[in-house]
N, C-alpha and C. Protein backbone atom coordinates (compact mmCIF):
# COMPACT_ATOMS: atom_id res chain seq x y z
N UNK A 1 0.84 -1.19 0.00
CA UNK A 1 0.00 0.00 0.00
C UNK A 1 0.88 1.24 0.00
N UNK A 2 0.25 2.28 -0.45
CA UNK A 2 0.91 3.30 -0.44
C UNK A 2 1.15 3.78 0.17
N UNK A 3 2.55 5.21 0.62
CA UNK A 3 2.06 5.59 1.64
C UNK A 3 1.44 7.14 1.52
N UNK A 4 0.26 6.89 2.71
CA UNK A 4 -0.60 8.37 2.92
C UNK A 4 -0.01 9.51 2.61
N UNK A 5 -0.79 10.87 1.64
CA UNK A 5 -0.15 11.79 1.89
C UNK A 5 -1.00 12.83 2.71
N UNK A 6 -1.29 13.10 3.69
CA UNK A 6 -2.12 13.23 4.74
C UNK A 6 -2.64 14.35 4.18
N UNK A 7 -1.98 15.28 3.95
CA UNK A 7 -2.83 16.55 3.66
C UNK A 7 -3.80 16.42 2.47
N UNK A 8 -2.95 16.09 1.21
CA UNK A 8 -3.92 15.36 0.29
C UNK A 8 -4.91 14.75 0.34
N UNK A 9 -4.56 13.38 0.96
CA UNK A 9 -5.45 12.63 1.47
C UNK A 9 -6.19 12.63 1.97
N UNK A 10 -6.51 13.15 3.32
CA UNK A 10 -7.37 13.41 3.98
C UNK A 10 -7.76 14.68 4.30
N UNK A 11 -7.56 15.49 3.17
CA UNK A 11 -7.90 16.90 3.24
C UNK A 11 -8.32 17.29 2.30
N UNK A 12 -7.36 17.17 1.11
CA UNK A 12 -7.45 17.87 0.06
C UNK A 12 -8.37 17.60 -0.78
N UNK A 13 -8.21 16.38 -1.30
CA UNK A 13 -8.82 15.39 -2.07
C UNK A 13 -10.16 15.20 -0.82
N UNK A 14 -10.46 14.94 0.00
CA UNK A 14 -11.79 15.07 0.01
C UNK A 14 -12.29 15.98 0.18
N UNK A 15 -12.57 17.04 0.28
CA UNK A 15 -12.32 18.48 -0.23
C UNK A 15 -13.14 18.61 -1.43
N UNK A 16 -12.56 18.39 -2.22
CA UNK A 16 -12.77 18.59 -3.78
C UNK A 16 -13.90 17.24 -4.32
N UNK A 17 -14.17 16.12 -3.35
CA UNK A 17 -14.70 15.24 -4.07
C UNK A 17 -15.64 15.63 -3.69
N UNK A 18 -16.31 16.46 -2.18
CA UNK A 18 -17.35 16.75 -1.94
C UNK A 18 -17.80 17.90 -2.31
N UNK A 19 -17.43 18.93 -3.13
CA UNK A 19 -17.69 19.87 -3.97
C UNK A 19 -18.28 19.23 -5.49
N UNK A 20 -17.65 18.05 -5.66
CA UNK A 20 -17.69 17.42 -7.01
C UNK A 20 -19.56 16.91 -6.98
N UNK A 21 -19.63 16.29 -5.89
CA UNK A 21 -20.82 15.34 -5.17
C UNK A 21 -21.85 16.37 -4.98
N UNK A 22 -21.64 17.77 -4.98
CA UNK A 22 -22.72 18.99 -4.95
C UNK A 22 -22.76 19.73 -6.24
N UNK A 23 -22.16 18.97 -7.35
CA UNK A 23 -22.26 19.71 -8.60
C UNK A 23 -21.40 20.34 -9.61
N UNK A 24 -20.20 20.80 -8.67
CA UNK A 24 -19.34 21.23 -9.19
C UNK A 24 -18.44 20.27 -9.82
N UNK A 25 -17.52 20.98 -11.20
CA UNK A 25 -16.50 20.19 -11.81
C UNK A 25 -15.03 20.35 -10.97
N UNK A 26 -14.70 19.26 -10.85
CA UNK A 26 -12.98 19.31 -10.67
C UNK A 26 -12.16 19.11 -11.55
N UNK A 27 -11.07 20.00 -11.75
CA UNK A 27 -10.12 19.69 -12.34
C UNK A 27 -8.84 19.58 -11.67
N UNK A 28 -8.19 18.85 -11.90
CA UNK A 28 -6.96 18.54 -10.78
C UNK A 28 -5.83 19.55 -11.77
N UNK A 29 -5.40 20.18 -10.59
CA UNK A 29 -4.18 21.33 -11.39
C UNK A 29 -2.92 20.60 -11.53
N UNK A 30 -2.26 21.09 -12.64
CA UNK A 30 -1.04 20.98 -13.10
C UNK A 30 0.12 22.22 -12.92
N UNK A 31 1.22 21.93 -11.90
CA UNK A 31 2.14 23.22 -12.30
C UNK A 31 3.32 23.07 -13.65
N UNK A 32 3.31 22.58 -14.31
CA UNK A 32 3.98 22.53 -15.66
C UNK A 32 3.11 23.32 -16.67
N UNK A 33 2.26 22.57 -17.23
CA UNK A 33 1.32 23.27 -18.09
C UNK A 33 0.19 23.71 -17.96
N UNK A 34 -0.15 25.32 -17.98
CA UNK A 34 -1.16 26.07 -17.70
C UNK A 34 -2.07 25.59 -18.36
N UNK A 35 -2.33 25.25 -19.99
CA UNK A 35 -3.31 25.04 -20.98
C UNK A 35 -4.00 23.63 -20.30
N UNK A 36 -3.67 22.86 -19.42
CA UNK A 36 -4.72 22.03 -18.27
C UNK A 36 -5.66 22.36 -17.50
N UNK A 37 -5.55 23.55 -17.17
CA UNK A 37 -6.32 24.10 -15.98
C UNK A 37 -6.92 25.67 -17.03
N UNK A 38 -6.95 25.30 -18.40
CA UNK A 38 -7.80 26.58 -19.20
C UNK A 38 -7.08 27.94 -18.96
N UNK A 39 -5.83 27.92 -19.20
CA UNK A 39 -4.62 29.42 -19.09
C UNK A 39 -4.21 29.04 -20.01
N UNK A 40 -3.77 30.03 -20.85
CA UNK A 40 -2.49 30.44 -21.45
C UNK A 40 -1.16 30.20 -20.58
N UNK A 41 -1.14 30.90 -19.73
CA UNK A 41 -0.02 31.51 -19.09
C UNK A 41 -0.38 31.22 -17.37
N UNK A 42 0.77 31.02 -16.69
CA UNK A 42 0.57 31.06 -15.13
C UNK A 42 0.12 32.38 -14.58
N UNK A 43 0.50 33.26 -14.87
CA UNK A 43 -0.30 34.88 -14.56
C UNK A 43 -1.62 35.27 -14.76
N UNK A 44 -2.26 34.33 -15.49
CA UNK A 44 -4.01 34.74 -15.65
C UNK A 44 -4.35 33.94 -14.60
N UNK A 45 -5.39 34.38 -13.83
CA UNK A 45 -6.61 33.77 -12.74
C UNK A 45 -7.57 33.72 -12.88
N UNK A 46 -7.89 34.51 -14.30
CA UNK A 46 -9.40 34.18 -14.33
C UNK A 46 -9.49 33.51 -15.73
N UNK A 47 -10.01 32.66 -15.73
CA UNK A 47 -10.58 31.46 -16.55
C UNK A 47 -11.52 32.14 -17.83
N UNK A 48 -11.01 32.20 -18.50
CA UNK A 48 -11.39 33.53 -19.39
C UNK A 48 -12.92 32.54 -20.29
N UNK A 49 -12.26 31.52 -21.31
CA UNK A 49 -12.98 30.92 -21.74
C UNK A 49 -14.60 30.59 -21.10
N UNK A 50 -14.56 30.19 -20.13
CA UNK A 50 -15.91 29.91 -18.82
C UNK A 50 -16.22 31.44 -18.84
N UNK A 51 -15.76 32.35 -18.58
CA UNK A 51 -16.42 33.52 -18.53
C UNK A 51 -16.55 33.94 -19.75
N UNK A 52 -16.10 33.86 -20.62
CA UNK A 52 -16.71 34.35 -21.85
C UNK A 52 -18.12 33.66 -21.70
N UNK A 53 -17.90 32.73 -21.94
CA UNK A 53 -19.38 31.49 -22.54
C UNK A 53 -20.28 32.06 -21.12
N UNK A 54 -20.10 32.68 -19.97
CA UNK A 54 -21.11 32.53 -19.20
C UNK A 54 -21.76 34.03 -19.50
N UNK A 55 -20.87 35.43 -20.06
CA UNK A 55 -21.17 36.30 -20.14
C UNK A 55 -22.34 35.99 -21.58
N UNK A 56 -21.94 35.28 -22.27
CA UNK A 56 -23.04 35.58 -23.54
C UNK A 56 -24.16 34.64 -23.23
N UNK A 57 -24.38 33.66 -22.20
CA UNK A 57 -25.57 32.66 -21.71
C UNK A 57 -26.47 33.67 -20.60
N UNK A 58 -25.72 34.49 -19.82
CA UNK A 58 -26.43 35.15 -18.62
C UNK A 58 -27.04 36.34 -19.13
N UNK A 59 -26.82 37.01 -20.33
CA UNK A 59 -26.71 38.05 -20.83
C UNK A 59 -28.19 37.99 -21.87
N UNK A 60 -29.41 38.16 -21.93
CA UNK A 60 -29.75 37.76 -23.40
C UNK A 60 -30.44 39.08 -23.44
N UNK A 61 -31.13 39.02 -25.11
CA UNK A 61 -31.71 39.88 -25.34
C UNK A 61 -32.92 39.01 -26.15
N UNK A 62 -34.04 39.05 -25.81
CA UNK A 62 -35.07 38.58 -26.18
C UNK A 62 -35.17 37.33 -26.16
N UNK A 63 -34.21 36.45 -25.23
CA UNK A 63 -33.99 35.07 -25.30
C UNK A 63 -32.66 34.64 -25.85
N UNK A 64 -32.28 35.74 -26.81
CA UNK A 64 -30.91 35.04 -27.09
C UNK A 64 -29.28 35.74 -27.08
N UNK A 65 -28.06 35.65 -27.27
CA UNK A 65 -27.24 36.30 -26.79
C UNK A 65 -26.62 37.58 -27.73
N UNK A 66 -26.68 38.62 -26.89
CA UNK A 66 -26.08 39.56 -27.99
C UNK A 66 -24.90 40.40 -27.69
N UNK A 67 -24.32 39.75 -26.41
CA UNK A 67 -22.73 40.33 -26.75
C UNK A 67 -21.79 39.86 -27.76
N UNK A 68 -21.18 40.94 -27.95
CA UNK A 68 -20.14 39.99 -29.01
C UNK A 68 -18.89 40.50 -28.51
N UNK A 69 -18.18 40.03 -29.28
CA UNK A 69 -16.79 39.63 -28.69
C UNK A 69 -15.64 40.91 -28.10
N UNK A 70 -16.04 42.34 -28.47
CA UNK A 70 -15.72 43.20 -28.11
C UNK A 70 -16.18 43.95 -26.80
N UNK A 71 -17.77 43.55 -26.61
CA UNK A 71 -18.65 44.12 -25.27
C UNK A 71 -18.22 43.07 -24.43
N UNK A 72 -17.92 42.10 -24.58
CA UNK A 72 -17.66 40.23 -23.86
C UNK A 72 -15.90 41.00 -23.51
N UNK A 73 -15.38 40.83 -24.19
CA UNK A 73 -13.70 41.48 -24.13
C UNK A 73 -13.81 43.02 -22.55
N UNK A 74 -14.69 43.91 -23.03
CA UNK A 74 -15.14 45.06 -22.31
C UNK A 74 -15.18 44.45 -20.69
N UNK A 75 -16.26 43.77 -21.25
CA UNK A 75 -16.65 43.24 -19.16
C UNK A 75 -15.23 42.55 -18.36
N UNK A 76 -14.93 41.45 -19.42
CA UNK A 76 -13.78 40.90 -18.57
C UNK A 76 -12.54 41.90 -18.18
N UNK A 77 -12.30 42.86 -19.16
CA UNK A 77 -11.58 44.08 -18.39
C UNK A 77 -11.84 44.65 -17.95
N UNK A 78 -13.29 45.20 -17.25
CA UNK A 78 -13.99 46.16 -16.38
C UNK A 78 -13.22 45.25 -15.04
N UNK A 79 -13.54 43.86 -15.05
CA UNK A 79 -13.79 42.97 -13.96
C UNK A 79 -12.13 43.23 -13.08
N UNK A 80 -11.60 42.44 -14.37
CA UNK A 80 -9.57 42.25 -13.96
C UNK A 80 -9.36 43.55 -13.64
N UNK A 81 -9.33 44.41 -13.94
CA UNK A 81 -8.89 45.64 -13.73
C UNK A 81 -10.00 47.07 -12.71
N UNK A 82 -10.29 46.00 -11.77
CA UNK A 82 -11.23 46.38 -11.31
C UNK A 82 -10.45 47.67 -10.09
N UNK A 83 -10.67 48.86 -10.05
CA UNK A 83 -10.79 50.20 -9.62
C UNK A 83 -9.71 50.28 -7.97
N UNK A 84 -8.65 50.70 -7.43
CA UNK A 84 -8.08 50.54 -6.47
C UNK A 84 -6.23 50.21 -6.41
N UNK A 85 -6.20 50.80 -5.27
CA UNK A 85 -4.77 50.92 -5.06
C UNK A 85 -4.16 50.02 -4.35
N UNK A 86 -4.98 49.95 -3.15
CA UNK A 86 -4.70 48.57 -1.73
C UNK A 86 -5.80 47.50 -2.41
N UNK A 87 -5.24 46.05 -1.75
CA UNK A 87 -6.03 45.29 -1.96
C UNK A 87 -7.41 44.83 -1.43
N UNK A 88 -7.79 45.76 -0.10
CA UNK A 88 -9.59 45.66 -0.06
C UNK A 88 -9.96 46.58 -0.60
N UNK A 89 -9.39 47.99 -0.96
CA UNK A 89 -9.89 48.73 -2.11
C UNK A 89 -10.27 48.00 -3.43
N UNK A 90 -9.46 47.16 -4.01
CA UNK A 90 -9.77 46.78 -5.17
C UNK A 90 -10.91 45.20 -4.86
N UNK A 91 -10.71 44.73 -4.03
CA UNK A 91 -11.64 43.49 -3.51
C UNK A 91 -12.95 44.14 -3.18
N UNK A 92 -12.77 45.48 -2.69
CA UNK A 92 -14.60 45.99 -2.42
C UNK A 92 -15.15 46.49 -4.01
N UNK A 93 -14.28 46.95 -4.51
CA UNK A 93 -14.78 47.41 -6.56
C UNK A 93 -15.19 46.30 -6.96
N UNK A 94 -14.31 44.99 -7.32
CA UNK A 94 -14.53 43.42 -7.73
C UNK A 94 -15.94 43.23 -7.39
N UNK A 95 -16.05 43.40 -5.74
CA UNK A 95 -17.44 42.77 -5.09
C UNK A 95 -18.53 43.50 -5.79
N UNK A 96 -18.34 44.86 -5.69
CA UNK A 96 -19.54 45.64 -6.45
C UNK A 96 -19.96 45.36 -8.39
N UNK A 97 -18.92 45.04 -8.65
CA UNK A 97 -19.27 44.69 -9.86
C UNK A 97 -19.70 43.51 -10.14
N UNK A 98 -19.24 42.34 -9.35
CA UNK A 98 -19.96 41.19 -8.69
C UNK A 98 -21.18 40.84 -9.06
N UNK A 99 -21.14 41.86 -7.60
CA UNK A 99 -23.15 42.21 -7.15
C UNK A 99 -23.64 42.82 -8.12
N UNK A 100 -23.64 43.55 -8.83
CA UNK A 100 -24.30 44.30 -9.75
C UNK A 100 -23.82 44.60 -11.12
N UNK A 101 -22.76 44.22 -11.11
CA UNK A 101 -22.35 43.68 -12.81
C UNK A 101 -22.03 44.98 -13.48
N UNK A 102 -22.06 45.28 -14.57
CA UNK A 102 -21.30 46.18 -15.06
C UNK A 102 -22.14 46.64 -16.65
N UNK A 103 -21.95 47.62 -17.27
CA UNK A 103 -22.42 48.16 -18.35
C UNK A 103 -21.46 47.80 -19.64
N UNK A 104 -22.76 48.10 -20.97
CA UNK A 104 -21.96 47.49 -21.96
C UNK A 104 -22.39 48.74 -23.01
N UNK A 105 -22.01 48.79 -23.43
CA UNK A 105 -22.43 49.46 -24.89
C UNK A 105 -23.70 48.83 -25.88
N UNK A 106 -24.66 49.71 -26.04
CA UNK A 106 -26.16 49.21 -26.19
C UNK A 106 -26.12 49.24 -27.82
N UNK A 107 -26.96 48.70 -28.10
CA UNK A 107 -27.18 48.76 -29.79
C UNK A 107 -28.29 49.09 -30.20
N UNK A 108 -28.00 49.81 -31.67
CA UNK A 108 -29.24 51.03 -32.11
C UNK A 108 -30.82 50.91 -32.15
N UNK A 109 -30.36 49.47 -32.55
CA UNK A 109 -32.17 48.95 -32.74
C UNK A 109 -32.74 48.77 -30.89
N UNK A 110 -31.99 49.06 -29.68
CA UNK A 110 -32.61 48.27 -29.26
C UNK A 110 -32.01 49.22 -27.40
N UNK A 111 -33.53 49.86 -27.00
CA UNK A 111 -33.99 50.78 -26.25
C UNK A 111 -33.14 52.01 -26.12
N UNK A 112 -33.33 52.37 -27.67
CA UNK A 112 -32.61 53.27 -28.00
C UNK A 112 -31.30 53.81 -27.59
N UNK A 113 -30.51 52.54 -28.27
CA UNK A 113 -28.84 52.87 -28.43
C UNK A 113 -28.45 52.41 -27.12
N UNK A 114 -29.04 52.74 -25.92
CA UNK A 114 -29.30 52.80 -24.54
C UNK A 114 -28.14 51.50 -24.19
N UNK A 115 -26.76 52.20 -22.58
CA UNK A 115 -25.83 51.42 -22.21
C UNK A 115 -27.06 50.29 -21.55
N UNK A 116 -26.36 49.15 -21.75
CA UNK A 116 -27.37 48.02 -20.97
C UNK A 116 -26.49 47.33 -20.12
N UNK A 117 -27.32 46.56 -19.02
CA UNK A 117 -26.33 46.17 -18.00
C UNK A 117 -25.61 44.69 -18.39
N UNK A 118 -24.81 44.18 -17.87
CA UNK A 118 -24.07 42.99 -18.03
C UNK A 118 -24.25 42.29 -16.68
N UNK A 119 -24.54 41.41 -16.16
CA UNK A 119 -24.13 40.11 -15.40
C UNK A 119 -22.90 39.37 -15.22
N UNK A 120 -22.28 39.24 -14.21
CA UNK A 120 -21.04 38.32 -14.35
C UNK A 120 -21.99 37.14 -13.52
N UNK A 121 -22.61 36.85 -12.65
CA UNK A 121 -23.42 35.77 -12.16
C UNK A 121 -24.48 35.66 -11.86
N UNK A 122 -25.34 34.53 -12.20
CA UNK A 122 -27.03 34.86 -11.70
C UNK A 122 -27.22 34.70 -10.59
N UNK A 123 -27.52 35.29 -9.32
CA UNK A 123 -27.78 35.12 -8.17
C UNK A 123 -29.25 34.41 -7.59
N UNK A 124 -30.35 34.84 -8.80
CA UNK A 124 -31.34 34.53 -9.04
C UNK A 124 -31.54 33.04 -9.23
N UNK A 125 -30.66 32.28 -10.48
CA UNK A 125 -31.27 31.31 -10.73
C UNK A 125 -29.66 30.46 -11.10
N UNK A 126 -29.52 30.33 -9.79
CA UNK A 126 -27.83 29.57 -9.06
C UNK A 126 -27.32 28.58 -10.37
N UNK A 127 -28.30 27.54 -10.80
CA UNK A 127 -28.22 26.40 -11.23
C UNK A 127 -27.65 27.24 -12.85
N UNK A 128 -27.73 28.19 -13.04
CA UNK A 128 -27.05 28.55 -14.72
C UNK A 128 -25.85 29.04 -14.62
N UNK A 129 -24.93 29.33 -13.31
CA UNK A 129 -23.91 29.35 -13.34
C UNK A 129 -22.98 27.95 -13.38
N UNK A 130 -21.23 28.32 -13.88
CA UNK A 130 -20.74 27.36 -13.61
C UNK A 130 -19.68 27.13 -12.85
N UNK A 131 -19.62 25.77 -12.36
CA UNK A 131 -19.02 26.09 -10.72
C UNK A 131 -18.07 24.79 -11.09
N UNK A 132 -16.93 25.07 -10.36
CA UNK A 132 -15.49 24.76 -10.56
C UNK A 132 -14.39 24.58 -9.84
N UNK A 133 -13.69 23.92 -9.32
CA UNK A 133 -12.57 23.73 -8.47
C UNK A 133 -11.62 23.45 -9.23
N UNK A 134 -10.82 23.53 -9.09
CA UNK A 134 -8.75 23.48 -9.43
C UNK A 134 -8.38 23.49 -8.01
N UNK A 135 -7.65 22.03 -8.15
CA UNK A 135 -6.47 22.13 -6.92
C UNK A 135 -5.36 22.65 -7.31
N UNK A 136 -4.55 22.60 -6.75
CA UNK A 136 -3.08 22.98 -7.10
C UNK A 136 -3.32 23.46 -8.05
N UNK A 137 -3.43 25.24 -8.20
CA UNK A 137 -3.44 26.12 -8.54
C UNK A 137 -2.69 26.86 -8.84
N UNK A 138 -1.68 26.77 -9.76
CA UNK A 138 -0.26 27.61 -9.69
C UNK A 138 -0.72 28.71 -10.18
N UNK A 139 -0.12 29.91 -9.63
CA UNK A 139 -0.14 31.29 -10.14
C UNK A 139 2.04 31.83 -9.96
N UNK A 140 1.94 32.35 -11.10
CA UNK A 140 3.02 32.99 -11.22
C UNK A 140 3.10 34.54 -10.39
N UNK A 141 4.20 34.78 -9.72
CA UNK A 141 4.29 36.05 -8.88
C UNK A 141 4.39 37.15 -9.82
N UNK A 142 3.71 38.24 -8.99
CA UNK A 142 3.70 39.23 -9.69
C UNK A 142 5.02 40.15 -10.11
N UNK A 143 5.56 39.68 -9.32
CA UNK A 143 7.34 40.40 -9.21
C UNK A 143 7.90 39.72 -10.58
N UNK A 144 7.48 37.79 -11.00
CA UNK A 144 8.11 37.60 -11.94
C UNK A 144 9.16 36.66 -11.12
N UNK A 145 9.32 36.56 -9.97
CA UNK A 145 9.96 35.70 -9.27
C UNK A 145 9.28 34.74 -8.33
N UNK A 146 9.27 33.51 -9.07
CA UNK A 146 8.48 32.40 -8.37
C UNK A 146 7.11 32.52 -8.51
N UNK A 147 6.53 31.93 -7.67
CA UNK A 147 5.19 31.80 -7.80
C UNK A 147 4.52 31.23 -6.52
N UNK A 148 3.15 30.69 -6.41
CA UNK A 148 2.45 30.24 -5.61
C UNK A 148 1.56 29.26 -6.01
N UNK A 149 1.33 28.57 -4.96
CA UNK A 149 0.08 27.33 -5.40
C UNK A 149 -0.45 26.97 -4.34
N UNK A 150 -2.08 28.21 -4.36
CA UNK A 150 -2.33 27.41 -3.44
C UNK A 150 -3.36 26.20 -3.64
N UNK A 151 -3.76 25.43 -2.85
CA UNK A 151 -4.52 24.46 -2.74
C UNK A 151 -5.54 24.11 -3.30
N UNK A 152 -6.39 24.70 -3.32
CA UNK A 152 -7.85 24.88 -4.02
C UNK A 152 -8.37 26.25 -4.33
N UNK A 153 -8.45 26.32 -5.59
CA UNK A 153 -9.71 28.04 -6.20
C UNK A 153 -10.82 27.13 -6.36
N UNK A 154 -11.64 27.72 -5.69
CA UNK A 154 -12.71 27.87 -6.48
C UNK A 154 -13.44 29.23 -7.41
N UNK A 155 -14.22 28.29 -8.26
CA UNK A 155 -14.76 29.37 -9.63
C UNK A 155 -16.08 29.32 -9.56
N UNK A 156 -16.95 30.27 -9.85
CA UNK A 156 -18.17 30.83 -10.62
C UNK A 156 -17.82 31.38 -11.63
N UNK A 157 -18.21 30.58 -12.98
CA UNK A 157 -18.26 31.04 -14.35
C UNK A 157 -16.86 32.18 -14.42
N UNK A 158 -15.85 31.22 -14.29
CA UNK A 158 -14.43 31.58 -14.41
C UNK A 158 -13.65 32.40 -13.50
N UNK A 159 -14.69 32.74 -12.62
CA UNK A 159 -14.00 34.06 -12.00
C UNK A 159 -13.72 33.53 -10.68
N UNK A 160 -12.36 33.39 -9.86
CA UNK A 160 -11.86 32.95 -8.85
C UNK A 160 -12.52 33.13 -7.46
N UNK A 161 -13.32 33.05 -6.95
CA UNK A 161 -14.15 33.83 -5.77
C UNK A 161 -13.37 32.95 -4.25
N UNK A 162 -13.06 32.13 -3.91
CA UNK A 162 -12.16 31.32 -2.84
C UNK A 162 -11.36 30.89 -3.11
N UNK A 163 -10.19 31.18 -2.38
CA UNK A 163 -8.83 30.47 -1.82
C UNK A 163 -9.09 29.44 -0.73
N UNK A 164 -8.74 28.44 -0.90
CA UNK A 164 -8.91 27.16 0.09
C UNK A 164 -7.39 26.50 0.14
N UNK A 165 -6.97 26.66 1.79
CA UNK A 165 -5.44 26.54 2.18
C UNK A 165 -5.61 25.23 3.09
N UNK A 166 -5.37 23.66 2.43
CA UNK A 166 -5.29 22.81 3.52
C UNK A 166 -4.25 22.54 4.14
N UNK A 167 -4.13 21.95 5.20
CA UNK A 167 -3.05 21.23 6.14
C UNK A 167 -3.53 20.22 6.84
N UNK A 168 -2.04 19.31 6.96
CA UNK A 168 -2.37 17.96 7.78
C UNK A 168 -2.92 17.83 8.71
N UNK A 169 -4.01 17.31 9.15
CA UNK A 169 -4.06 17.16 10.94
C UNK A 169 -2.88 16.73 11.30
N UNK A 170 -2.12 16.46 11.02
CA UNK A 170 -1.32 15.77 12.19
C UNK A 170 -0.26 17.28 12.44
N UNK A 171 -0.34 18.84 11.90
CA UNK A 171 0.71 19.22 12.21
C UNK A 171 0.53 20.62 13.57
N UNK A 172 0.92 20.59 14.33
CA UNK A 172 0.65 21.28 15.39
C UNK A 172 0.00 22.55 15.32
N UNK A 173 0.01 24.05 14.54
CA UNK A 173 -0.80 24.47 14.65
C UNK A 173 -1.41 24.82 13.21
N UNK A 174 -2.68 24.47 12.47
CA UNK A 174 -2.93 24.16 11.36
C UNK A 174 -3.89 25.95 11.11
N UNK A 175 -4.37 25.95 11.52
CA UNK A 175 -4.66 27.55 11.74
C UNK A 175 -3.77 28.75 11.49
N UNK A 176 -3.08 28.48 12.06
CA UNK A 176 -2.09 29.49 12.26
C UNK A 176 -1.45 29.63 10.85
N UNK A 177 -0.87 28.20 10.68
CA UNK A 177 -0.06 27.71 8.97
C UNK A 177 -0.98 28.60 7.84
N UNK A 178 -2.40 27.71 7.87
CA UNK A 178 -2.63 28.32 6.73
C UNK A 178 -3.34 29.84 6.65
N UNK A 179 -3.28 30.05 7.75
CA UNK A 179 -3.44 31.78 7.61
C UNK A 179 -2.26 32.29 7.48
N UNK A 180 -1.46 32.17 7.75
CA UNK A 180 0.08 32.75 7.13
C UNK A 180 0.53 32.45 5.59
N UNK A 181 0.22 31.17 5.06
CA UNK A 181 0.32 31.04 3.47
C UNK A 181 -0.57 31.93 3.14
N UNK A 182 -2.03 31.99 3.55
CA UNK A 182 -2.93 32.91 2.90
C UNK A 182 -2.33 34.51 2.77
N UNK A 183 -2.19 34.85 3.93
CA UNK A 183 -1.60 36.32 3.94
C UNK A 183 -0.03 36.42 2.70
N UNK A 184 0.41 35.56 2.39
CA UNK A 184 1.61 35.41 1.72
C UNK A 184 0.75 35.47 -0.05
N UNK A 185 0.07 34.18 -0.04
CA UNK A 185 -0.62 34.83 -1.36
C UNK A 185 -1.07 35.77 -2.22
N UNK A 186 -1.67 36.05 -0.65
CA UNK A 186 -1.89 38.15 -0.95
C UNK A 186 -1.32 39.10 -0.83
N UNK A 187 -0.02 38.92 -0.87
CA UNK A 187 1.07 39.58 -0.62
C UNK A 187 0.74 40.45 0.47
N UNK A 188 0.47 39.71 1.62
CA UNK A 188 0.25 41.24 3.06
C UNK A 188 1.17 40.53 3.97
N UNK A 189 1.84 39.78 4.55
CA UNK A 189 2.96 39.27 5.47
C UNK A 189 3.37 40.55 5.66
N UNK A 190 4.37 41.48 5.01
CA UNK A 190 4.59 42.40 4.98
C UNK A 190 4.31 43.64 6.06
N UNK A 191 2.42 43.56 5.72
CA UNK A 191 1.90 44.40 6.17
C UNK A 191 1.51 44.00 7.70
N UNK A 192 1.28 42.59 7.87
CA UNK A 192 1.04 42.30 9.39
C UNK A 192 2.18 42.08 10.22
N UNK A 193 3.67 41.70 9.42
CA UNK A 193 5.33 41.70 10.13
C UNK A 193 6.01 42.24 9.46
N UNK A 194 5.76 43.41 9.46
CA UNK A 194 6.98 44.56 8.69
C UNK A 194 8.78 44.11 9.38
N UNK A 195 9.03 43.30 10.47
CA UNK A 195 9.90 43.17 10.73
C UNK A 195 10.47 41.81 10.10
N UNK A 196 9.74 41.36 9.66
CA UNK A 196 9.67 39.89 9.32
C UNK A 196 9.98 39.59 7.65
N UNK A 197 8.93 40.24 7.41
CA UNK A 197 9.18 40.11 5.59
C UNK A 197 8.77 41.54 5.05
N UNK A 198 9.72 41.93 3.67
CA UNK A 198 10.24 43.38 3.16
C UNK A 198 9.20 42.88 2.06
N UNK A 199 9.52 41.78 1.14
CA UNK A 199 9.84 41.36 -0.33
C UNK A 199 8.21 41.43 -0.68
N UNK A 200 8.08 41.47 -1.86
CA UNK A 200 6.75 41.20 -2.54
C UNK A 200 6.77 39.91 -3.05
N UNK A 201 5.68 39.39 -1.95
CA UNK A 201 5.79 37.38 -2.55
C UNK A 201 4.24 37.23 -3.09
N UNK A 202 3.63 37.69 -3.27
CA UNK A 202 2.26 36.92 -3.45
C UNK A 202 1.83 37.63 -4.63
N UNK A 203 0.64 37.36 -5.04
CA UNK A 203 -0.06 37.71 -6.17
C UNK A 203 -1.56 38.75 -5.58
């Protein structure tokens, strides 16, 4: 028999099977090749493809879809490049556009020219979004030096909404651990032990 890899094992992986068992897809991440886990590149996080296809399904006009690939292009950069300097500045913009989605450029035939709103998720009617896990999640650092992986993203229709940081039971304080990787992801260590760590490590 093999031997256990505890965190995996009894964390990780069931984890993800019971997300699987409520609907969601898993895909098990790869850190070699991004084009597994639907990237180009280790530096994108948001799952572009899934959000395309969810922006022109959530989106209709008389029943059917009428963004095209430039208003679709529009939202996903409203989203990524969402408004802020610090990172709950820019996490409270994200949320608001979230919640209430974002504007597109309207077309002539149709309530006169008039900007119309966009959706990034139905809150309304849960079951038309699409929902997604990736373990081992590599993201490339923003510095360009190294990278990170954490454990589990989860997705709504491409867009990353949880970080999920496991650890072994068996290691003394498991709390503590993965709230310190977390703060490292987000590059704030920094900000909670200025004596501790200078460097920009996280994404």
């Amino acid at each position: 028999m093999s031997k256990i890899q505890w965190e995996y094992d009894l964390v990780e992986k069931p984890f993800c099977e019971q997300l699987r068992g409520m609907g969601w897809q898993w895909i098990e991440g790869d850190v070699d090749v991004p084009e597994l886990t639907e990237r180009e590149s280790f530096r994108e996080v948001v799952l572009k493809g899934r959000l395309e296809a969810a922006l022109r399904r959530l989106n209709l006009r008389d029943g059917r879809p009428w963004l095209d690939e430039a208003r679709v292009a529009h939202a996903i950069r409203d989203l990524e490049k969402a408004a802020g300097h610090r990172l709950m500045e820019v996490n409270q913009n994200a949320t608001s556009l979230l919640l209430k989605g974002t504007v597109a450029e309207g077309l002539p035939d149709w309530d006169h020219g008039r900007p119309q709103p966009v959706r990034y998720i139905d809150f309304e009617n849960p079951a038309n979004n699409d929902f997604l896990v990736v373990n081992q999640f590599k993201v490339e650092l923003t510095s360009g030096r190294g990278h990170i992986i954490p454990d589990a993203v989860l997705f709504v229709n491409g867009i990353p909404l949880v970080v999920a940081e496991f650890k072994s039971p068996g290691i003394e304080n498991p709390l503590q651990e993965a709230i310190n990787q977390l703060l490292r992801y987000s590059n704030q260590r920094r900000e909670v032990w200025p004596a501790l760590y200078a460097d920009n490590e996280g994404v």
